[in-house]
Protein backbone atom coordinates (compact mmCIF):
# COMPACT_ATOMS: atom_id res chain seq x y z
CA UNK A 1 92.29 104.18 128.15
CA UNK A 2 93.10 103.19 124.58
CA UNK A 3 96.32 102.76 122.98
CA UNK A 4 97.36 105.90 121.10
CA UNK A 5 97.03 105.50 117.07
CA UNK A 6 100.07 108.24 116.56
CA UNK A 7 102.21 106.76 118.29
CA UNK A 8 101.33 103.30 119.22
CA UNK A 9 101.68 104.17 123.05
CA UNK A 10 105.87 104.93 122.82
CA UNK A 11 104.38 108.23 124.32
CA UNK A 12 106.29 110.38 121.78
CA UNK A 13 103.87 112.68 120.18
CA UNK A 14 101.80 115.44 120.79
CA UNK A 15 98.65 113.70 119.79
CA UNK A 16 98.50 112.12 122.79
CA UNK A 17 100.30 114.88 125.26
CA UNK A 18 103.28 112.07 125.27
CA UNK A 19 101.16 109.90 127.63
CA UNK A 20 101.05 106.70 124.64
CA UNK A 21 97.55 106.21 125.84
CA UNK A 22 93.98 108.28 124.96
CA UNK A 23 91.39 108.58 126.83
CA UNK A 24 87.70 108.57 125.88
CA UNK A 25 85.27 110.85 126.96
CA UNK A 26 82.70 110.42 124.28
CA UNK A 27 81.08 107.87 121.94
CA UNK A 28 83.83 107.58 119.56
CA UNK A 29 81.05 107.44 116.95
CA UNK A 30 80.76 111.35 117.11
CA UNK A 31 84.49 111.43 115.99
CA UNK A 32 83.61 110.35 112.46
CA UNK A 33 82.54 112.83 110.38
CA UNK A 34 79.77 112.92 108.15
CA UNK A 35 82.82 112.84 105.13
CA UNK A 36 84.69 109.99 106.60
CA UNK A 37 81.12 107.71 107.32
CA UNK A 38 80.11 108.76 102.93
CA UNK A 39 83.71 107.46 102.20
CA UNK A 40 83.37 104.41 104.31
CA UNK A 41 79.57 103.94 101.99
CA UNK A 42 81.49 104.43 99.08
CA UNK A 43 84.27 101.53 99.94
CA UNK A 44 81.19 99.03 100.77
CA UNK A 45 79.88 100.18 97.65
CA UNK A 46 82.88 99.83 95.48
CA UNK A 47 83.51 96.14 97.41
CA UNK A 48 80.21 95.19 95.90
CA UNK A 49 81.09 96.31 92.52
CA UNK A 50 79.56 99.53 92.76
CA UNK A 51 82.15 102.46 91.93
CA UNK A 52 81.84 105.67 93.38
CA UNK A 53 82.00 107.86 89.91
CA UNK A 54 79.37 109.35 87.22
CA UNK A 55 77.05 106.66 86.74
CA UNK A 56 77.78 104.73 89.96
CA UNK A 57 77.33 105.28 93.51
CA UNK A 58 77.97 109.16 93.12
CA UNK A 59 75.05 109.22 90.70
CA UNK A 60 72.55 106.71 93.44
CA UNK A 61 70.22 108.33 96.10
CA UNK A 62 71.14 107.89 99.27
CA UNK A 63 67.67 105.87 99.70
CA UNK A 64 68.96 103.61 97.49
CA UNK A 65 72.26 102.93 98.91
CA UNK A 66 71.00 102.86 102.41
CA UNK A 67 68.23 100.03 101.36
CA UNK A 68 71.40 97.98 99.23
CA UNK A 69 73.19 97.65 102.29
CA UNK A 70 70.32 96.75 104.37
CA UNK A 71 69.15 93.97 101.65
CA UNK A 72 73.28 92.90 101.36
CA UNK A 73 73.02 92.33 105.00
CA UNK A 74 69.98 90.63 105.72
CA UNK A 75 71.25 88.19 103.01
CA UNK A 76 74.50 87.48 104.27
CA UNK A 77 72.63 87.27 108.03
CA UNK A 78 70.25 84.77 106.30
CA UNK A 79 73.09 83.20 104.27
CA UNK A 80 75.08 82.28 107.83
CA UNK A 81 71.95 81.08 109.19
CA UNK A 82 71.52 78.85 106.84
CA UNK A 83 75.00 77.54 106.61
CA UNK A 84 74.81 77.06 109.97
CA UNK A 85 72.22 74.72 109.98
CA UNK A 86 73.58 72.42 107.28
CA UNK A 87 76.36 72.09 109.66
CA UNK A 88 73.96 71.14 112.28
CA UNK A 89 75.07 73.75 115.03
């Protein structure tokens, strides 16, 4: 059971049947629609100074934007790594 995000569990709302709490019955991955995960790509995008208009990330294959944020990652993985180890841990 999960905290309702209408009503912050006061139980006052019909998103929840007035119970404050949700419960799930499903991977709450399959709530996000395909709209809502492109929108979320476009604010990583836009974070790393890509915009999401005409000539930006609107304009980019999805290849492309897929591969960015699998390079963007893989360097921040390798850039922890190797802070790590300066710090000796």
């Amino acid at each position: 059971m999960y905290e309702c995000p209408v009503c912050g569990n006061s139980g006052k709302c019909d998103y929840c049947n007035n119970e404050g709490r949700l419960e799930l019955i499903q991977c709450p991955r399959k709530a996000i629609t395909n709209d809502i995960w492109q929108f979320m790509d476009y604010a990583e995008l836009y974070e790393k100074g890509i915009p999401p208009e005409h000539g930006g990330a609107l304009d980019q294959l999805y290849a492309f934007n897929y591969y960015c944020r699998f390079v963007w990652n893989e360097q921040a993985l390798h850039k922890a790594k190797a802070h790590a180890d300066i710090l000796g841990s």
